[in-house]
C-alpha atoms as a PDB file:
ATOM      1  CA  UNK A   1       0.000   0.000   0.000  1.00  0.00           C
ATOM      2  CA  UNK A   2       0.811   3.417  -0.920  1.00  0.00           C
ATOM      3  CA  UNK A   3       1.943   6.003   1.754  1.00  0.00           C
ATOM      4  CA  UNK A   4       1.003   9.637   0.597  1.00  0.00           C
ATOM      5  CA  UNK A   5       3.162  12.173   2.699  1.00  0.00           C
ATOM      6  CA  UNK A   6       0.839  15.618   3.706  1.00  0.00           C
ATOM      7  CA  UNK A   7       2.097  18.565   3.414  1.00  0.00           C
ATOM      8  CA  UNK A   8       0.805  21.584   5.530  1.00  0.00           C
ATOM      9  CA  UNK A   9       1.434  25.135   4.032  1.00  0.00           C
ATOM     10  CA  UNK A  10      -0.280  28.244   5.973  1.00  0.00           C
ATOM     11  CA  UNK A  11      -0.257  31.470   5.398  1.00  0.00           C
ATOM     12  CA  UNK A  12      -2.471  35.092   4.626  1.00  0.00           C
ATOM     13  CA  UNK A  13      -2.831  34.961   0.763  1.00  0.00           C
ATOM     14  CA  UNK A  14      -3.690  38.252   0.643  1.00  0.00           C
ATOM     15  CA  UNK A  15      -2.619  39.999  -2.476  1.00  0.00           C
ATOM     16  CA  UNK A  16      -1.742  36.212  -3.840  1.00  0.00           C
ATOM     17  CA  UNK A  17       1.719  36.776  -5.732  1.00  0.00           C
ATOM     18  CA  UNK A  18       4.979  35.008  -7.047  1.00  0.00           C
ATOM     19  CA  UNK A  19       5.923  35.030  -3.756  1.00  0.00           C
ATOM     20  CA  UNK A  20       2.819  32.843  -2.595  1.00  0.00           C
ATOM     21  CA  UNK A  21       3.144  30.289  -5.823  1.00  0.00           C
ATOM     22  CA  UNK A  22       6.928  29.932  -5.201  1.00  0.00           C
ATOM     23  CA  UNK A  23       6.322  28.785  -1.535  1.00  0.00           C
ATOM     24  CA  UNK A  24       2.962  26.485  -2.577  1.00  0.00           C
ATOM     25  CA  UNK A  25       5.390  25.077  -5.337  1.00  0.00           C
ATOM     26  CA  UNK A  26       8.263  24.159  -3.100  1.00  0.00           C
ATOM     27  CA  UNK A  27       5.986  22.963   0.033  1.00  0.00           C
ATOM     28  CA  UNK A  28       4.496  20.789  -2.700  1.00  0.00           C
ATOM     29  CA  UNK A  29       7.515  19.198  -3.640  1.00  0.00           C
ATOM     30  CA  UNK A  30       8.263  17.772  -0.454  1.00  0.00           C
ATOM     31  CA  UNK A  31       5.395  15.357  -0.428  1.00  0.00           C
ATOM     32  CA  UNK A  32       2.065  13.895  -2.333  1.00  0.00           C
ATOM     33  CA  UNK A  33      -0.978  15.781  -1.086  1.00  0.00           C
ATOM     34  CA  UNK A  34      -0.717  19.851  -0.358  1.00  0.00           C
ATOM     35  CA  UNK A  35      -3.088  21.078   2.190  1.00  0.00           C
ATOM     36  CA  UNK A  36      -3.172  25.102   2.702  1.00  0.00           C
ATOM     37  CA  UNK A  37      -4.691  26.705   5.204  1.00  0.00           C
ATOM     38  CA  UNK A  38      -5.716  30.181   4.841  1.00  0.00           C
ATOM     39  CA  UNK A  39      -5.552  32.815   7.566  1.00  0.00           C
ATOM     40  CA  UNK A  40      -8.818  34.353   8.916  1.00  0.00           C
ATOM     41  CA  UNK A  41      -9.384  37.957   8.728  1.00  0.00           C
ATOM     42  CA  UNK A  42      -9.666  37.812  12.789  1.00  0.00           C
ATOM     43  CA  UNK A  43      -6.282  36.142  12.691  1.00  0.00           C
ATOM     44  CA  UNK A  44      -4.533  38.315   9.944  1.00  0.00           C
ATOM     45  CA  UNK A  45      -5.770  41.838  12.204  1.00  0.00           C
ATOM     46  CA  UNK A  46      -4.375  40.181  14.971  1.00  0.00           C
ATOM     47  CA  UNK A  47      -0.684  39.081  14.138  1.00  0.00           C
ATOM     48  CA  UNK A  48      -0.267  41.441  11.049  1.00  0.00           C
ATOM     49  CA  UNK A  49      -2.654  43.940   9.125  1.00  0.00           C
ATOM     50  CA  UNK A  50      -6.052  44.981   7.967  1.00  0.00           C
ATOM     51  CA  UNK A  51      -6.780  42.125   5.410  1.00  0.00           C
ATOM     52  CA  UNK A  52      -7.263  43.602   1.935  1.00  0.00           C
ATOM     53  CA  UNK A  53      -8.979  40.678   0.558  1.00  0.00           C
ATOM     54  CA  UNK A  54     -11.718  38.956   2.691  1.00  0.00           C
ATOM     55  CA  UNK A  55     -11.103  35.581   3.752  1.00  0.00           C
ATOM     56  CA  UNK A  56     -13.666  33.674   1.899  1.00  0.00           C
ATOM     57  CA  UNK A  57     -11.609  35.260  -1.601  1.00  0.00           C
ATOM     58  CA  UNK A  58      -8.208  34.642  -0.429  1.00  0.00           C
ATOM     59  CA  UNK A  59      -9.459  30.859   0.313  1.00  0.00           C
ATOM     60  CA  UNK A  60     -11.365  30.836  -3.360  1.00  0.00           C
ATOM     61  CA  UNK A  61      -7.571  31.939  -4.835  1.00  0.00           C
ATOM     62  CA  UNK A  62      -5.703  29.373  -3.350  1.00  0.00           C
ATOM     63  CA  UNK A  63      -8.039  26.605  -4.093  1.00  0.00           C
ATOM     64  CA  UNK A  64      -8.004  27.175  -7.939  1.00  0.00           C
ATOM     65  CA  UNK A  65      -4.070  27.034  -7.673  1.00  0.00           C
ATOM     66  CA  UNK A  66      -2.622  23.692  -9.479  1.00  0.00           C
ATOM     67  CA  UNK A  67      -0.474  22.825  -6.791  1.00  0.00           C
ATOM     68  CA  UNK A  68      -2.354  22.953  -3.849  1.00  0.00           C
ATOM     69  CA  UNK A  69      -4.770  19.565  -3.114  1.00  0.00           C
ATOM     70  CA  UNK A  70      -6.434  21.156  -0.239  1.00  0.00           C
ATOM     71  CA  UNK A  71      -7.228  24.415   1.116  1.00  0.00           C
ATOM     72  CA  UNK A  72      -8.956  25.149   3.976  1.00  0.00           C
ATOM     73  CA  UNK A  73      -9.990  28.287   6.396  1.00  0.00           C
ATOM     74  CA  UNK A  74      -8.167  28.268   9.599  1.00  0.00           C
ATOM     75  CA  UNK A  75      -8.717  29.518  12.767  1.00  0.00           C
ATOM     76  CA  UNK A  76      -9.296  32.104  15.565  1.00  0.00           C
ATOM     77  CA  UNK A  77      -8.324  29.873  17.890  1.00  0.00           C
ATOM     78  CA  UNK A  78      -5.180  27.772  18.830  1.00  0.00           C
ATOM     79  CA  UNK A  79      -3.441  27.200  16.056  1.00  0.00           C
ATOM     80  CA  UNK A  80      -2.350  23.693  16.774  1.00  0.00           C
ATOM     81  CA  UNK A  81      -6.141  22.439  16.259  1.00  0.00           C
ATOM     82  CA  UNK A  82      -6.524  22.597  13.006  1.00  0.00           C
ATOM     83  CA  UNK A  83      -2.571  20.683  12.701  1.00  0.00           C
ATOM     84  CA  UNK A  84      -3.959  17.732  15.161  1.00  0.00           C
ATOM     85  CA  UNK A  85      -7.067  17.916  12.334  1.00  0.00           C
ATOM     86  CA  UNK A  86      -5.292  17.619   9.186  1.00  0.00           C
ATOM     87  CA  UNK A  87      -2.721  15.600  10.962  1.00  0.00           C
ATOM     88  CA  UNK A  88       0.137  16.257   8.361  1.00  0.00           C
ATOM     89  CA  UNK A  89       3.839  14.598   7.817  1.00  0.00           C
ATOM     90  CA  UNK A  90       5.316  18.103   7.124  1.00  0.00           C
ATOM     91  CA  UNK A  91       4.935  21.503   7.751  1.00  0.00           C
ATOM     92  CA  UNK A  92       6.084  23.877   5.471  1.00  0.00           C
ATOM     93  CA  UNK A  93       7.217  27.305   6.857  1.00  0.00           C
ATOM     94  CA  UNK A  94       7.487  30.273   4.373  1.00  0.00           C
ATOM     95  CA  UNK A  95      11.354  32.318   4.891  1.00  0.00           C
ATOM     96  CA  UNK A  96       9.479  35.461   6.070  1.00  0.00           C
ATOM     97  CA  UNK A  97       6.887  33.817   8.296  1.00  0.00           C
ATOM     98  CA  UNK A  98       7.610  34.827  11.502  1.00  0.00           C
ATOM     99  CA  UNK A  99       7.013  31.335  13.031  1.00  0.00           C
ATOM    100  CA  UNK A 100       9.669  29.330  15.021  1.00  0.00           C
ATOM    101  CA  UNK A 101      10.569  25.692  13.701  1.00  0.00           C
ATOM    102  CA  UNK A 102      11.922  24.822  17.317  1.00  0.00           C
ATOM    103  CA  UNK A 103       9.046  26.392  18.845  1.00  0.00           C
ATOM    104  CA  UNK A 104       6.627  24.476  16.785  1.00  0.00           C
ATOM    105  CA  UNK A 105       8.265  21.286  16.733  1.00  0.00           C
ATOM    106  CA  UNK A 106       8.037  21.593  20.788  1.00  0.00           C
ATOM    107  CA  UNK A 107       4.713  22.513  20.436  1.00  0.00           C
ATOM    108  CA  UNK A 108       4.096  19.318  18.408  1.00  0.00           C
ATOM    109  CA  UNK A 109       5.779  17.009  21.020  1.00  0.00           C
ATOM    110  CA  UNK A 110       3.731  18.464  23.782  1.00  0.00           C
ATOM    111  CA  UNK A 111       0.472  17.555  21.994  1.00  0.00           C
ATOM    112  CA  UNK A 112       1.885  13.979  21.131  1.00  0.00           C
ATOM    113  CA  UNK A 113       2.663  15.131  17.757  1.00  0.00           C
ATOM    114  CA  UNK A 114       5.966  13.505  17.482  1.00  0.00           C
ATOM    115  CA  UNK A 115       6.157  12.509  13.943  1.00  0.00           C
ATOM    116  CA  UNK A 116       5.568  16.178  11.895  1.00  0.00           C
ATOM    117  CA  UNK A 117       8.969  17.663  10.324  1.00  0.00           C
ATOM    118  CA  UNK A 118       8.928  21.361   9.894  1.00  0.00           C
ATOM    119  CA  UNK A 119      10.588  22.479   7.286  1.00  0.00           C
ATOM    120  CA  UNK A 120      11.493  26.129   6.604  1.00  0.00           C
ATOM    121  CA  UNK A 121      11.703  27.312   2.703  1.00  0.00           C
ATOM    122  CA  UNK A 122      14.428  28.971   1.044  1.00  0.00           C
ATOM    123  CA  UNK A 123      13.736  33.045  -0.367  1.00  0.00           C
ATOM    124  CA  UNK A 124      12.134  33.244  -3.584  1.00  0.00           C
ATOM    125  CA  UNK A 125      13.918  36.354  -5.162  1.00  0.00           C
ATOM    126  CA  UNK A 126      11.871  38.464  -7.369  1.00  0.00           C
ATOM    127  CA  UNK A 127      11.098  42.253  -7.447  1.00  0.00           C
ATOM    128  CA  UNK A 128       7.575  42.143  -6.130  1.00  0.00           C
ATOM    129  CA  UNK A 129       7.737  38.961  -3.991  1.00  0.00           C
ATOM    130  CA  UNK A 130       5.915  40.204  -0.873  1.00  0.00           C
ATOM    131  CA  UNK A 131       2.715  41.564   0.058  1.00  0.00           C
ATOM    132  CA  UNK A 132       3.983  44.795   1.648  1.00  0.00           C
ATOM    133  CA  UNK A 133       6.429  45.242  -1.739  1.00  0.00           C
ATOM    134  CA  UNK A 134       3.315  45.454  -3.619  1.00  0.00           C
ATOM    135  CA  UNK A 135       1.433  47.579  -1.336  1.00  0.00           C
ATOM    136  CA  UNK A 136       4.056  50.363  -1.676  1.00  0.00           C
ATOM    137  CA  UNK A 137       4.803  50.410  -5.213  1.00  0.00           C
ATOM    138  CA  UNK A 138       1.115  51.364  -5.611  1.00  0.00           C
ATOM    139  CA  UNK A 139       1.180  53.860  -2.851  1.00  0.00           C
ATOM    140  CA  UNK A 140       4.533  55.211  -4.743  1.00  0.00           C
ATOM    141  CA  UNK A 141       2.894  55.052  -8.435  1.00  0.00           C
ATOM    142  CA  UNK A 142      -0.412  56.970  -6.552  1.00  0.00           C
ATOM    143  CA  UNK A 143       1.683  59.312  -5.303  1.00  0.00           C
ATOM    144  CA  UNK A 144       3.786  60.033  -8.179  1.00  0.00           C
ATOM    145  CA  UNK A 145       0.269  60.410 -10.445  1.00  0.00           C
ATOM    146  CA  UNK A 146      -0.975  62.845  -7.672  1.00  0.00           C
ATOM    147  CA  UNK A 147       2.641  65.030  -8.604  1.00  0.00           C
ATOM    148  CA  UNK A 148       2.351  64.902 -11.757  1.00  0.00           C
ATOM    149  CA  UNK A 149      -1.270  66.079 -11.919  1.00  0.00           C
ATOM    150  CA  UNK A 150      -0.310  69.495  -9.553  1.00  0.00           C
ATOM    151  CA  UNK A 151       2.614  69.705 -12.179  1.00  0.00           C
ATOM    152  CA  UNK A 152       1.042  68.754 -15.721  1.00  0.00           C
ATOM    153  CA  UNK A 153      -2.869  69.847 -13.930  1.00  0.00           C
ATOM    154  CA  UNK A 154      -5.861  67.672 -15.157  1.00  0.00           C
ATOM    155  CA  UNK A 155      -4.547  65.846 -18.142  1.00  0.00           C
ATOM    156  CA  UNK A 156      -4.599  61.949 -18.613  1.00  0.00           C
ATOM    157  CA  UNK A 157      -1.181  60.795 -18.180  1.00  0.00           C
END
């Protein structure tokens, strides 16, 4: 009988990107069966910003990705719940997520989770790899349009 290894990829999604496919991709490759779980807007205010894109859309986007099996919505509450759910072999850990790989694999033990890896992913290096990347070039080009307006007045540019 076949063995198929799960792989658990998390993350906020919002503003999906290079970035984002890059890390699906390579959590992918280090097993059968991809399972993402998507951060809830209660979650994302908490640990990091006003979500841009509601939850239910940011789910919707990663579920039509090739790579990714499974997606599902996380939680508000302890994040370990929805790991002792989906019960995966792996856990793949984006290179700017915050998370600690000791920390979680201690986690793990304590909730007789003994046999997940966590794995942390190398950088994918591209101009507009990141959420916040995006977020200011647009704030820069909007400003810029606003300067040129004041200098060129109303005209299309």
């Amino acid at each position: 009988m076949f063995y198929m290894v799960k792989v658990l990829a998390s993350g906020v999604f919002d503003i999906l990107h290079l970035g984002h496919i890059h890390y699906l991709k390579e959590a992918k490759k280090l097993g059968d069966k991809l399972v993402v779980v998507v951060a809830t807007d209660t979650r994302v205010r908490k640990q990091k910003h006003e979500p841009i894109t509601p939850q239910e859309m940011r789910l919707e986007m990663v579920r039509s990705l090739k790579c990714v099996d499974e997606a599902v919505m996380g939680e508000d509450g302890d994040m370990y719940d929805i790991v002792t759910r989906i019960k995966p072999d792996i856990i793949a850990l984006g290179y700017d997520q915050s998370h600690d790989p000791k920390r979680i694999q201690n986690e793990l033990l304590k909730r007789s989770l003994k046999n997940i890896k966590v794995v942390r992913l190398p950088q994918f290096d591209h101009d507009l790899d990141g959420t916040r990347k995006i977020i200011r070039k647009i704030i820069d080009w909007h400003a810029f349009q606003e300067k040129m307006k004041k200098i060129e007045g109303d005209k299309k540019i």
